[in-house]
Protein backbone atom coordinates (compact mmCIF):
# COMPACT_ATOMS: atom_id res chain seq x y z
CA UNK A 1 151.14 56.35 -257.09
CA UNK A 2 151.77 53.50 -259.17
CA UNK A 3 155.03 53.44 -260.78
CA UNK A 4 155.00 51.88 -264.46
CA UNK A 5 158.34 50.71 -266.15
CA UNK A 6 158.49 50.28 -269.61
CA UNK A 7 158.94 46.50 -270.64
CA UNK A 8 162.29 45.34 -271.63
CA UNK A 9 161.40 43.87 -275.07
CA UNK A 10 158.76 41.27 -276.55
CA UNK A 11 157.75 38.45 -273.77
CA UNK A 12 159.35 34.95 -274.53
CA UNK A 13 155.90 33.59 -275.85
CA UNK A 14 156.12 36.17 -278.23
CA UNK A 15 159.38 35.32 -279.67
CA UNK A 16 158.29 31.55 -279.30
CA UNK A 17 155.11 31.95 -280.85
CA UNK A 18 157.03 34.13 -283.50
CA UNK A 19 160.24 31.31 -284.36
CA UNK A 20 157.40 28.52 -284.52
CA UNK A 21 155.24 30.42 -287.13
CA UNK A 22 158.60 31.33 -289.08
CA UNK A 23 160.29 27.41 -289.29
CA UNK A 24 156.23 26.15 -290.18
CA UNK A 25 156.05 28.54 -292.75
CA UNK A 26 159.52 27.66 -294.01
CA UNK A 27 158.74 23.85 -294.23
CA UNK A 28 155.11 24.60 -295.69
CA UNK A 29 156.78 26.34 -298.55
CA UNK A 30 159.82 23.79 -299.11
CA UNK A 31 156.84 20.87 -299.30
CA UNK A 32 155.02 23.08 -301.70
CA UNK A 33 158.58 23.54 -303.57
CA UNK A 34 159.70 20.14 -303.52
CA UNK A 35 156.50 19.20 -304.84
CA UNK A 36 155.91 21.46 -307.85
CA UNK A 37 159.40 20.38 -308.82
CA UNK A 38 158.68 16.78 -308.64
CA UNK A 39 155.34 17.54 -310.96
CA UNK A 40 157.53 19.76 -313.97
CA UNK A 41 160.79 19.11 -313.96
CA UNK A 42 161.80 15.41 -315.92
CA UNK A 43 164.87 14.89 -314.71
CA UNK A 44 164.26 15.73 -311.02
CA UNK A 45 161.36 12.75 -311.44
CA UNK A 46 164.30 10.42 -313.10
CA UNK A 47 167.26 10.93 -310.29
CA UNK A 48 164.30 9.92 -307.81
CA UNK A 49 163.07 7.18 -309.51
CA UNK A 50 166.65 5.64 -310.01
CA UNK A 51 167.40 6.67 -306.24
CA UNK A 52 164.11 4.86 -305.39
CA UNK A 53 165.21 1.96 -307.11
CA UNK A 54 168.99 1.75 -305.81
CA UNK A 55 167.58 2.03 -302.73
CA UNK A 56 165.06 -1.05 -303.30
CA UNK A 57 167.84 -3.04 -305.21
CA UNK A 58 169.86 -2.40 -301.87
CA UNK A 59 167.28 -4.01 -299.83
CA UNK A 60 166.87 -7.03 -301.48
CA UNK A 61 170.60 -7.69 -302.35
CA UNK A 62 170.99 -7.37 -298.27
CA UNK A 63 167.78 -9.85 -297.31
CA UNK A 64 169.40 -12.32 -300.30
CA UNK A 65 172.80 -11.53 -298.26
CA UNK A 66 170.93 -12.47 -295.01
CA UNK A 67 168.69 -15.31 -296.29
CA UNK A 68 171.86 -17.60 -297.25
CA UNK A 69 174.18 -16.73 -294.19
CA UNK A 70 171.22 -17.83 -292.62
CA UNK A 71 171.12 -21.11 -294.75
CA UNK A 72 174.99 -21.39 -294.24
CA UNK A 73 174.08 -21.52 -290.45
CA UNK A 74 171.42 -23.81 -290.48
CA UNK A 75 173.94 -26.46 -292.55
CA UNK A 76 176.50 -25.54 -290.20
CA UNK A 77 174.29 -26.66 -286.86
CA UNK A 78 172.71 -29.23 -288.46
CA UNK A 79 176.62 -30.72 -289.16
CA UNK A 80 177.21 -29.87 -285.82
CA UNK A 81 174.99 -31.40 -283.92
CA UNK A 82 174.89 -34.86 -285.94
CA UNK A 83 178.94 -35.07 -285.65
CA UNK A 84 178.12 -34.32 -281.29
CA UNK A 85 176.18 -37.13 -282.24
CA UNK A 86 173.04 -38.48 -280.43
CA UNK A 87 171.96 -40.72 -277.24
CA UNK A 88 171.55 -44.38 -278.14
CA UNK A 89 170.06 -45.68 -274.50
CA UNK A 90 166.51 -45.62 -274.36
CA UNK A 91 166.72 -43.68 -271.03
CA UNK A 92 168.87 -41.24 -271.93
CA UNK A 93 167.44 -40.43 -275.27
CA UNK A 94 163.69 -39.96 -273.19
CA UNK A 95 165.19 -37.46 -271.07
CA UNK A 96 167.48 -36.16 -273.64
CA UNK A 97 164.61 -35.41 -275.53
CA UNK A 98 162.46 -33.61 -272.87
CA UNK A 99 165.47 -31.44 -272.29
CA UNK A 100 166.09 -30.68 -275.64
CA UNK A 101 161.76 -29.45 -275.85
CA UNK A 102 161.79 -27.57 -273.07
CA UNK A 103 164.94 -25.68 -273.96
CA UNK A 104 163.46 -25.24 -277.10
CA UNK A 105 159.70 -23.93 -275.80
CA UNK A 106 162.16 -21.94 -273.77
CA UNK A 107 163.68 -20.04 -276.82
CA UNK A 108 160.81 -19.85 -278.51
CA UNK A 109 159.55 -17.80 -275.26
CA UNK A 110 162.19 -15.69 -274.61
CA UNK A 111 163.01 -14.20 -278.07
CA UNK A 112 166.25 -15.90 -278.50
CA UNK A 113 167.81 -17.04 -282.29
CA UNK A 114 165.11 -18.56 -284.17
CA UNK A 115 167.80 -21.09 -285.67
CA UNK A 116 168.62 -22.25 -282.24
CA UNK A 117 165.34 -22.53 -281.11
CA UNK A 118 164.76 -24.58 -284.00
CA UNK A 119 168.38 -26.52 -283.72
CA UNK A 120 166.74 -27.81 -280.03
CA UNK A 121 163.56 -29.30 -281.72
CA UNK A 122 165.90 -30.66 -284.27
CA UNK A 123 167.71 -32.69 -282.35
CA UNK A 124 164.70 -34.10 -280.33
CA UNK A 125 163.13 -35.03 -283.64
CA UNK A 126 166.39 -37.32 -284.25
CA UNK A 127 166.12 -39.22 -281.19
CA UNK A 128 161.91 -39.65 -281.46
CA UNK A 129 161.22 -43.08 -282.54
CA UNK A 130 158.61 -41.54 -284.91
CA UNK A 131 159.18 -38.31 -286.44
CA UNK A 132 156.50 -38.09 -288.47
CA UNK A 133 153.95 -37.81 -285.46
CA UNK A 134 156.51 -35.59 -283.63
CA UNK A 135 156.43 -33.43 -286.61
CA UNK A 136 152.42 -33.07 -286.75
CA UNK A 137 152.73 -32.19 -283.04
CA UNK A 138 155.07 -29.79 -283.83
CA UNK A 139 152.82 -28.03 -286.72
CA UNK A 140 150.52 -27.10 -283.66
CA UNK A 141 152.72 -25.85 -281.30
CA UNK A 142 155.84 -24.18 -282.91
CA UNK A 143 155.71 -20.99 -284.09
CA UNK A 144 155.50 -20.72 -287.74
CA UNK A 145 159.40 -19.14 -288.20
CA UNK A 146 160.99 -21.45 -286.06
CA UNK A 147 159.33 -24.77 -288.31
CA UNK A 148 160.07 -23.22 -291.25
CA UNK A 149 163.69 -23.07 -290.22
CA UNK A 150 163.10 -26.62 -288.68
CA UNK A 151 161.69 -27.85 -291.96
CA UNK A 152 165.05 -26.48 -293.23
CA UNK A 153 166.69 -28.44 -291.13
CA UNK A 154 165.29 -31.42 -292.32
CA UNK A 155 166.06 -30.94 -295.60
CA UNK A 156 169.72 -30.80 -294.93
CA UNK A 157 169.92 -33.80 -292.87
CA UNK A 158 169.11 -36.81 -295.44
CA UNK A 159 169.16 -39.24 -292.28
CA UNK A 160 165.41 -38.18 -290.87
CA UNK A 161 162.86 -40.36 -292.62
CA UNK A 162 160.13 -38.32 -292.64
CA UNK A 163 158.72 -39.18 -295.88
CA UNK A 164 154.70 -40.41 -295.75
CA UNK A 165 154.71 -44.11 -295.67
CA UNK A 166 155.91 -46.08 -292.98
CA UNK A 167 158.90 -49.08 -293.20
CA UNK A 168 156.08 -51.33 -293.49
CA UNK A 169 153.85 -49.61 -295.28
CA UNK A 170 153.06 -51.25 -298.87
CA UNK A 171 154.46 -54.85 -298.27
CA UNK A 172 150.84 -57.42 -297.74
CA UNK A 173 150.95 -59.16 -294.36
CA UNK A 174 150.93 -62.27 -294.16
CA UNK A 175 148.08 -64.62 -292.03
């Protein structure tokens, strides 16, 4: 004879199955709420609209915020590293200058600050004897953030000549 309890109640999946359907339902009809309101009512449209718009104001008063702390930095390195001052002997500014690449490829590598990334190219382009071709090597092997910082750079310190004619350039030789 086979015994047969009663069950205790509705199975878990049930209730599961049951809670699901109920908090679907309940965010279907919000949506469909939230929307018709949007659609008729005038002012509901106007506190978004002026919401969406403090909201977009915020964002670009903090990227202005962020844009010129970054410029404050970038004059603040730049200072820096010209008062450090540079290598004078040609042996010392050769290897100086490799150091200062590869620490730089090395930042550019390993996600750290752009603006020091950039700060190590910067100060190998003030010891190159010719910074215009160091420059034009740089265009194809720097990562586009990282020059434009560097190009930043550049126009902070007035000292690097990178302008396009050479010290020669424009005077007639003489035979």
């Amino acid at each position: 004879m086979a015994s047969t309890t009663p069950s205790s109640g509705p199975s878990y999946t049930t209730v599961a199955v049951a809670t699901t359907t109920l908090i679907a339902t309940g965010c279907i009809a919000y949506a469909l709420y939230f929307d018709h309101r949007r659609r008729t009512d005038a002012t509901f449209r106007r506190s978004l609209k002026k919401e969406h718009q403090k909201i977009h104001r915020t964002l670009e008063e903090e990227a202005k915020a962020s844009q010129s702390a970054q410029k404050e930095k970038i004059k603040r390195v730049v200072e820096e590293a010209n008062d450090e001052g540079f290598p004078k002997d040609p042996e010392e500014t050769e290897g100086y200058f490799m150091q200062e690449v590869a620490r730089g490829e090395g930042m550019c590598t390993d996600g750290s600050d752009p603006v020091d990334a950039a700060l190590c190219f910067y100060r190998a382009l003030k010891v190159y004897p010719q910074p215009r071709e160091l420059i034009s090597i740089y265009d194809k092997t720097v990562p586009k953030p990282i020059l434009d910082i560097l190009a930043e750079m550049i126009a902070v310190d007035p000292e690097i000549n990178v302008s396009g004619s050479s010290s020669d350039a424009g005077h007639p030789t003489v035979e």
